[in-house]
PDB file of N, CA and C in Angstrom:
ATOM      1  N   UNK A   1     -11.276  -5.236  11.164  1.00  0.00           N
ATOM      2  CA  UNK A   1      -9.885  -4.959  11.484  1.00  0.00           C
ATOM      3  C   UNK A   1      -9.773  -4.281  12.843  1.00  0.00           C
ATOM      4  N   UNK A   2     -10.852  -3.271  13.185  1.00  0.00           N
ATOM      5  CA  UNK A   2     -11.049  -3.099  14.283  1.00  0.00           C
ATOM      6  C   UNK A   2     -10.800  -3.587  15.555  1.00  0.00           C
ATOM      7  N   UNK A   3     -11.873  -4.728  15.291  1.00  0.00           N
ATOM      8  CA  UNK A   3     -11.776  -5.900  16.485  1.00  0.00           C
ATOM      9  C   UNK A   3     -10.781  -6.364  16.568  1.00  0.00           C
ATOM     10  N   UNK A   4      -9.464  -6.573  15.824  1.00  0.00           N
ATOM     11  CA  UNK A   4      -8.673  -7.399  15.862  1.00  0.00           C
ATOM     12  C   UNK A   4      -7.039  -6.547  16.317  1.00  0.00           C
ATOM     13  N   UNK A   5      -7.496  -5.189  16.322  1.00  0.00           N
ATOM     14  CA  UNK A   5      -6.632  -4.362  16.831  1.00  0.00           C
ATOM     15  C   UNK A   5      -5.790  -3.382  15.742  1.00  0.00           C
ATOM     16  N   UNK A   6      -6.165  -3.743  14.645  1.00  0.00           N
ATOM     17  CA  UNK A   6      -5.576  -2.519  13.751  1.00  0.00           C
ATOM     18  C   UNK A   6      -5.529  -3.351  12.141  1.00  0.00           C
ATOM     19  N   UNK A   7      -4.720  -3.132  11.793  1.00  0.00           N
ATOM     20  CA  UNK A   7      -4.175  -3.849  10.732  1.00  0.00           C
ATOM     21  C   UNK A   7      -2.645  -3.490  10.432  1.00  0.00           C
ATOM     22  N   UNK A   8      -1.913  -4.350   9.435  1.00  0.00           N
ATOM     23  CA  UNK A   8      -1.039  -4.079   9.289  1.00  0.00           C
ATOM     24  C   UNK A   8      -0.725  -4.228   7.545  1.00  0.00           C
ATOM     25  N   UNK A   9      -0.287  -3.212   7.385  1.00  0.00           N
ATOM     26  CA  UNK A   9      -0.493  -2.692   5.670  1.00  0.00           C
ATOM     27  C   UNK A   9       0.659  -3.230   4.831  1.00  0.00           C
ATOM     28  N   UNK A  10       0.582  -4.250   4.175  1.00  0.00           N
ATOM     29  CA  UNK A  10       1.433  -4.469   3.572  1.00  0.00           C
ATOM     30  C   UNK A  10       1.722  -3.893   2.158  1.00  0.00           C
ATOM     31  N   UNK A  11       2.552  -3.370   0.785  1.00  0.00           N
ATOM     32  CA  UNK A  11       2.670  -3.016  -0.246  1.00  0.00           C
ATOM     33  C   UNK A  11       3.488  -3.468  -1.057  1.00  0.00           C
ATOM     34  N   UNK A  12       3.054  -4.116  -2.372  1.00  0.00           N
ATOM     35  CA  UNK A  12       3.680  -4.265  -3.161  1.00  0.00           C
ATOM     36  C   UNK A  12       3.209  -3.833  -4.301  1.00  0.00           C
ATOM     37  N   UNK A  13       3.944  -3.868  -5.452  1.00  0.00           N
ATOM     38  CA  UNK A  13       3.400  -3.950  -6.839  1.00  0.00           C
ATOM     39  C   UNK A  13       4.761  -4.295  -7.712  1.00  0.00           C
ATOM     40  N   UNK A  14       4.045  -4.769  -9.135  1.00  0.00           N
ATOM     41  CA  UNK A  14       4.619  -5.471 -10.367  1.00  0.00           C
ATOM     42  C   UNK A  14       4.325  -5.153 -11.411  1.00  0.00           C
ATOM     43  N   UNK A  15       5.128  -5.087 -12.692  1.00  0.00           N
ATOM     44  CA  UNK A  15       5.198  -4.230 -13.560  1.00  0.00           C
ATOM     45  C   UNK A  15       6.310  -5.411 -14.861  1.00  0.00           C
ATOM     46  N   UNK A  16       5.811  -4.980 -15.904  1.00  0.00           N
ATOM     47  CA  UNK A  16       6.489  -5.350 -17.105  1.00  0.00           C
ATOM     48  C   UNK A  16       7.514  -4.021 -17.703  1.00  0.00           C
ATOM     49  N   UNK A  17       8.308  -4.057 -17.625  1.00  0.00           N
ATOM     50  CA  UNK A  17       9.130  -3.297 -18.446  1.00  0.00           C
ATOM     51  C   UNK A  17       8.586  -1.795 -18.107  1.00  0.00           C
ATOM     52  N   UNK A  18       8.205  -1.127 -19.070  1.00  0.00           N
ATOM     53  CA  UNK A  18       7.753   0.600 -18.761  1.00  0.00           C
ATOM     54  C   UNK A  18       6.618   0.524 -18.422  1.00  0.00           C
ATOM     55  N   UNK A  19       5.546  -0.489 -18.406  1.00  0.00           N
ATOM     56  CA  UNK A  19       4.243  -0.782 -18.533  1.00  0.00           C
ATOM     57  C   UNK A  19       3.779  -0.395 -16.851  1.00  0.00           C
ATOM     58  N   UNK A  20       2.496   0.528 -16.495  1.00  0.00           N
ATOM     59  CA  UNK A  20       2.186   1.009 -15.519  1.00  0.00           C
ATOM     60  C   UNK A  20       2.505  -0.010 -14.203  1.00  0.00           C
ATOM     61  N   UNK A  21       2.644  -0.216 -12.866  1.00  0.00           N
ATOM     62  CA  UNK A  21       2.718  -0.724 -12.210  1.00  0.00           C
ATOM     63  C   UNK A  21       1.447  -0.836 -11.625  1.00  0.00           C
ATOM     64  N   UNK A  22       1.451  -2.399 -10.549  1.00  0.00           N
ATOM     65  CA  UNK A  22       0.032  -2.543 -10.141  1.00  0.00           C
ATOM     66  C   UNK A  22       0.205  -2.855  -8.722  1.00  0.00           C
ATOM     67  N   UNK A  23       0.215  -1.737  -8.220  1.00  0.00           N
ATOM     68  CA  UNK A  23       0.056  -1.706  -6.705  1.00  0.00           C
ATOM     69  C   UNK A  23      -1.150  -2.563  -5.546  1.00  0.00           C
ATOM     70  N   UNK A  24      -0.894  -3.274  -4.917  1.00  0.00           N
ATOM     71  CA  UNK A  24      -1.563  -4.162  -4.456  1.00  0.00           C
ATOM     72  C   UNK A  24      -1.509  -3.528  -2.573  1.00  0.00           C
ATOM     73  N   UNK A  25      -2.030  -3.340  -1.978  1.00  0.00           N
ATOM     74  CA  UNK A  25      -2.596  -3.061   0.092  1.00  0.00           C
ATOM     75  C   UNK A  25      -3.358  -4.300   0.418  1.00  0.00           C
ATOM     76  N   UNK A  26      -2.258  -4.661   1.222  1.00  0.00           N
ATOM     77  CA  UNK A  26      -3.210  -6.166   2.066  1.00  0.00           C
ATOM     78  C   UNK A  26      -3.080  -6.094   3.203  1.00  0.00           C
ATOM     79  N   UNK A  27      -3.589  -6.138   4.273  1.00  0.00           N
ATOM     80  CA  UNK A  27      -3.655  -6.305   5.616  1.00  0.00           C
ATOM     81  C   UNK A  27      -2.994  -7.145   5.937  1.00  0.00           C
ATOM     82  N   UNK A  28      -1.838  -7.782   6.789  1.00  0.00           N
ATOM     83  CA  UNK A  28      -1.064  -8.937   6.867  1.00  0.00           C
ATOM     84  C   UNK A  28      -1.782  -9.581   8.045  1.00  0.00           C
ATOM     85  N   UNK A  29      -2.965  -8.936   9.140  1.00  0.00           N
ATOM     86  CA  UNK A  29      -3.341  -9.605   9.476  1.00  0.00           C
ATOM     87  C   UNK A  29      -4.582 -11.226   8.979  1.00  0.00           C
ATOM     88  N   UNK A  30      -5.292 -10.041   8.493  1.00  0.00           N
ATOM     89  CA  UNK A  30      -6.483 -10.368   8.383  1.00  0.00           C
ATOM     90  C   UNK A  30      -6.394 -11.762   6.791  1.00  0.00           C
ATOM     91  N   UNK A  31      -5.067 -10.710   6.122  1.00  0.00           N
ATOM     92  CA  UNK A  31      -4.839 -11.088   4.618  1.00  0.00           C
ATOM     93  C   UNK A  31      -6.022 -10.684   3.731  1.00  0.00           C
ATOM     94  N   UNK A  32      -6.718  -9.474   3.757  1.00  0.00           N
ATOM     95  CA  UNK A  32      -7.595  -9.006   2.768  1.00  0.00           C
ATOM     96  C   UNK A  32      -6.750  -7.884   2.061  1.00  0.00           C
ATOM     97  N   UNK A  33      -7.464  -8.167   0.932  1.00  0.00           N
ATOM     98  CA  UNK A  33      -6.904  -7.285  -0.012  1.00  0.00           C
ATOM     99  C   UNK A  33      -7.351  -5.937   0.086  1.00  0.00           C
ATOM    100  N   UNK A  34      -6.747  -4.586   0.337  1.00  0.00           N
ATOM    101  CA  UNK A  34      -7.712  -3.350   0.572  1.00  0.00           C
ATOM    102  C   UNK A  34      -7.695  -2.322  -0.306  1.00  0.00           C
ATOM    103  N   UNK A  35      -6.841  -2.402  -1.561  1.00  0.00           N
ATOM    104  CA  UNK A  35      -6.599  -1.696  -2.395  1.00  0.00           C
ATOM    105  C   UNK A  35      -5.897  -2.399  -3.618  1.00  0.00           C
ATOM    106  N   UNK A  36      -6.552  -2.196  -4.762  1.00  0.00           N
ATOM    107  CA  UNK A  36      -5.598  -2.473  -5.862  1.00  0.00           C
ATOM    108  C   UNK A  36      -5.662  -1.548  -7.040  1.00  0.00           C
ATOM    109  N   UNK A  37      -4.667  -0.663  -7.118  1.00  0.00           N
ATOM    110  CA  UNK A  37      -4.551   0.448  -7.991  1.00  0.00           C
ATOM    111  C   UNK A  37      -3.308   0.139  -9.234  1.00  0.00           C
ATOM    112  N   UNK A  38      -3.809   0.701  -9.962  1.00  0.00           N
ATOM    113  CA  UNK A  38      -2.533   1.215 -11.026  1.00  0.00           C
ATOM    114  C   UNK A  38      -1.734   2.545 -11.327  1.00  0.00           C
ATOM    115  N   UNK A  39      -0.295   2.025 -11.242  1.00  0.00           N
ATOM    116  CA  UNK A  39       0.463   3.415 -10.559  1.00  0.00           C
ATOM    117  C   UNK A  39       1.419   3.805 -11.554  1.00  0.00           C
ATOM    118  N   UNK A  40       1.451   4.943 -12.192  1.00  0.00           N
ATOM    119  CA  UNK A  40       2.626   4.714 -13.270  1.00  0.00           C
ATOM    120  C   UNK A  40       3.550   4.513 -12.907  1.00  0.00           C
ATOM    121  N   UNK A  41       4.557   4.958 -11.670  1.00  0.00           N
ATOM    122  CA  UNK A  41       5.589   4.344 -11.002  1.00  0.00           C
ATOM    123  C   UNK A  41       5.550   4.080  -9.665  1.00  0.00           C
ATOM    124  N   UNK A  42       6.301   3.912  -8.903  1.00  0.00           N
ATOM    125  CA  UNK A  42       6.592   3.511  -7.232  1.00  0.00           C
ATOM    126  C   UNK A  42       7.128   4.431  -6.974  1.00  0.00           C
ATOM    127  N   UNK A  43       6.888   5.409  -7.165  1.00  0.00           N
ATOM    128  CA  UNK A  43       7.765   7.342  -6.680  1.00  0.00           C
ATOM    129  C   UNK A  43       6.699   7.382  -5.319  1.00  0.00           C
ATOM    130  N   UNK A  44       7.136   8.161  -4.623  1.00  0.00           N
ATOM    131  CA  UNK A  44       6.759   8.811  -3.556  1.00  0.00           C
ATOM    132  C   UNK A  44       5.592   9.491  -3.875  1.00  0.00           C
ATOM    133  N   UNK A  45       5.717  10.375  -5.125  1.00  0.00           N
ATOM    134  CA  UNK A  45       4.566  11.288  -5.526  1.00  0.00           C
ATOM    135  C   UNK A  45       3.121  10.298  -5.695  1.00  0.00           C
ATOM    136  N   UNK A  46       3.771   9.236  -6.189  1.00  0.00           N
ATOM    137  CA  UNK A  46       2.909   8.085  -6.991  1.00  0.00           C
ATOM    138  C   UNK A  46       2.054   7.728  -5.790  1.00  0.00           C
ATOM    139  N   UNK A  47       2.514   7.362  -4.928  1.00  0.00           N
ATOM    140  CA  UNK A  47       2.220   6.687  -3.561  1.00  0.00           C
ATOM    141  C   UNK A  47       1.577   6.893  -2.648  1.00  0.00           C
ATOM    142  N   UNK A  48       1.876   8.264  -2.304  1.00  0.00           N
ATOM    143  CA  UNK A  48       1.669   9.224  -1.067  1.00  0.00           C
ATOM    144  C   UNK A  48      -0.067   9.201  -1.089  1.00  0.00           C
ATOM    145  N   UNK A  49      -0.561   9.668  -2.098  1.00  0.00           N
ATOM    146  CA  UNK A  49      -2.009   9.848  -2.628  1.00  0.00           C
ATOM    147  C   UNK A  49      -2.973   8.650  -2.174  1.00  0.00           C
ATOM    148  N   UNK A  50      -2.317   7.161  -2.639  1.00  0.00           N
ATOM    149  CA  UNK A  50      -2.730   6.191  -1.853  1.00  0.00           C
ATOM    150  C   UNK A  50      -2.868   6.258  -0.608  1.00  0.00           C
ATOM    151  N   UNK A  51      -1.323   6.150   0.148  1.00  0.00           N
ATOM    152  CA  UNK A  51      -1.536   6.249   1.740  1.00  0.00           C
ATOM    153  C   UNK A  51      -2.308   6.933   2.476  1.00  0.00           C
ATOM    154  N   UNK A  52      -2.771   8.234   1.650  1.00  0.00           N
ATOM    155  CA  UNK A  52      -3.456   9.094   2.764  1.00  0.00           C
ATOM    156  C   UNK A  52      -5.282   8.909   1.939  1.00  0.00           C
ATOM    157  N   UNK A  53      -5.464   8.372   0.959  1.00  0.00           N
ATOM    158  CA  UNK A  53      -6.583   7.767   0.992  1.00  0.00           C
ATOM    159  C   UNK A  53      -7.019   6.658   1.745  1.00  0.00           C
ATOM    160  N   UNK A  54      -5.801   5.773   1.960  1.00  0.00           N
ATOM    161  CA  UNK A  54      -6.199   4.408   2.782  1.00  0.00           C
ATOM    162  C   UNK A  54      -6.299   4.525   4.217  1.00  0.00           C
ATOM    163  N   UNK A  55      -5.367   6.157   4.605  1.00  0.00           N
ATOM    164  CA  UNK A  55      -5.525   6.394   6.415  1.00  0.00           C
ATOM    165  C   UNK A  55      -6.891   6.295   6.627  1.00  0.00           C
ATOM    166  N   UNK A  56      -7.458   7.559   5.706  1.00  0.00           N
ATOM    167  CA  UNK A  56      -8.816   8.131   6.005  1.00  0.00           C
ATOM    168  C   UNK A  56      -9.763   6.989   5.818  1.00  0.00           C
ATOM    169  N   UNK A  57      -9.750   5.697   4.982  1.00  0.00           N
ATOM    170  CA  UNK A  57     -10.917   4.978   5.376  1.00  0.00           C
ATOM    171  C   UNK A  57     -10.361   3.777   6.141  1.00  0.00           C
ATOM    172  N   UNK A  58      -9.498   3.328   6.920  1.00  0.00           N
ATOM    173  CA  UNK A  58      -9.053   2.760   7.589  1.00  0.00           C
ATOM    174  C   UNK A  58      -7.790   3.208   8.893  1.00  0.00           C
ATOM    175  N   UNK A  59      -7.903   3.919   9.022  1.00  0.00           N
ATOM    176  CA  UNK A  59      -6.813   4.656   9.512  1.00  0.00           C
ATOM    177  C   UNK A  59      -5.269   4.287   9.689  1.00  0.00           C
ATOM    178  N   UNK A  60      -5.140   4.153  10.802  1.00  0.00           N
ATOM    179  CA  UNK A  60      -3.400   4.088  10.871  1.00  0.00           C
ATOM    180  C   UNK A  60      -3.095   2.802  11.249  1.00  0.00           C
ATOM    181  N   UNK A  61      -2.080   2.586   9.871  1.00  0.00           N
ATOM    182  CA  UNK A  61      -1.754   1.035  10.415  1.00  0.00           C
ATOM    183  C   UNK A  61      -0.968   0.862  11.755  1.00  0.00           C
ATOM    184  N   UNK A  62      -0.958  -0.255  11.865  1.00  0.00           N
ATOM    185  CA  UNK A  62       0.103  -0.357  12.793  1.00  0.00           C
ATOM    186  C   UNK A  62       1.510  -0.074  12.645  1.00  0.00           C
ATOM    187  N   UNK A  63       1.589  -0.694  11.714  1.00  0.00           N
ATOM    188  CA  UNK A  63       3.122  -1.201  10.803  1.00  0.00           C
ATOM    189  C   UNK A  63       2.531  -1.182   8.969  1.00  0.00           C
ATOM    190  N   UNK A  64       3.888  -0.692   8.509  1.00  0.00           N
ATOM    191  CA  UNK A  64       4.337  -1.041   6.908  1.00  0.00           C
ATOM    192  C   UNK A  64       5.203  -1.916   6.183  1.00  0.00           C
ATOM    193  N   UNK A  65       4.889  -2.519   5.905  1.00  0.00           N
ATOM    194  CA  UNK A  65       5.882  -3.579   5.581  1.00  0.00           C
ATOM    195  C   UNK A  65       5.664  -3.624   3.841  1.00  0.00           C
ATOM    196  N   UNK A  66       7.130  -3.377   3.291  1.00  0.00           N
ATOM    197  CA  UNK A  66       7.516  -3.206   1.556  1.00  0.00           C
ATOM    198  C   UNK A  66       8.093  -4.023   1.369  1.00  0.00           C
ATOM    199  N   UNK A  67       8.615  -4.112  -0.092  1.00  0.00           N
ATOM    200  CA  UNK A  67       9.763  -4.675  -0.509  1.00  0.00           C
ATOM    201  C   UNK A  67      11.129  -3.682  -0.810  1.00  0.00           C
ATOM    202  N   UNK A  68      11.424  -2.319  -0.716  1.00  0.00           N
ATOM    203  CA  UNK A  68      12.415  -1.348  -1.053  1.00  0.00           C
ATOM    204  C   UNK A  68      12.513  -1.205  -1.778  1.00  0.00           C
ATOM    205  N   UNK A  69      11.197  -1.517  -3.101  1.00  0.00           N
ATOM    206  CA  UNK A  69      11.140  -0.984  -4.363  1.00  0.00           C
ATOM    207  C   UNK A  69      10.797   0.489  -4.342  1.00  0.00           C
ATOM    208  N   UNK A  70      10.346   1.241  -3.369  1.00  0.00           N
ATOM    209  CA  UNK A  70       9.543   2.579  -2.960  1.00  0.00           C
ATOM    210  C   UNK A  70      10.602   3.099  -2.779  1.00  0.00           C
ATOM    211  N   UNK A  71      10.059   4.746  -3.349  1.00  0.00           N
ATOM    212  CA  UNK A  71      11.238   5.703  -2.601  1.00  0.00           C
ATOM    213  C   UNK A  71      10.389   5.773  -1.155  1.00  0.00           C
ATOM    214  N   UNK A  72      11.269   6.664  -0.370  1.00  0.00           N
ATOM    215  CA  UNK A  72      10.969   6.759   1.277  1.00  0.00           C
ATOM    216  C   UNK A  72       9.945   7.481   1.325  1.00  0.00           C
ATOM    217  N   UNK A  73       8.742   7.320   1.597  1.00  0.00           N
ATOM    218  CA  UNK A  73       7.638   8.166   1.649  1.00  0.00           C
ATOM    219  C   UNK A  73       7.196   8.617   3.035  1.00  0.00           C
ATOM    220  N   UNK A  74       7.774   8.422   4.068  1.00  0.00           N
ATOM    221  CA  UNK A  74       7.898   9.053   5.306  1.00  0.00           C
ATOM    222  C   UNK A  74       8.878   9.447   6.008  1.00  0.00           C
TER     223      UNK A  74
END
């Protein structure tokens, strides 16, 4: 991702009814998958923990790109 100038972090996740959500991080360049967690919700609290695990082994994306299922986490 390096070589290619960064990455760019995409987020989603999907969920049945109350049933935990499954958060998915893909690079929109590259299209690798870099994370797939299970989240009990899409809260900020939920989230945040991810993002700053995924800075530290990849650092700063370029860009974020959601769907506005997230509360505002920055």
């Amino acid at each position: 991702m390096n070589q290619k100038g960064g990455y760019i972090l995409h987020l989603d996740s999907t969920c049945e009814g109350d049933s935990p959500h499954l958060m998915v991080a893909l690079d929109g360049i590259s299209e690798i998958v870099l994370e797939n967690i299970k989240l009990p919700s899409e809260k900020a609290k939920e989230i945040i923990p991810l993002l700053k695990r995924m800075q530290k082994i990849y650092g700063t994306p370029l860009a974020l790109v959601h769907d506005m299922g997230c509360e505002k986490v920055f």
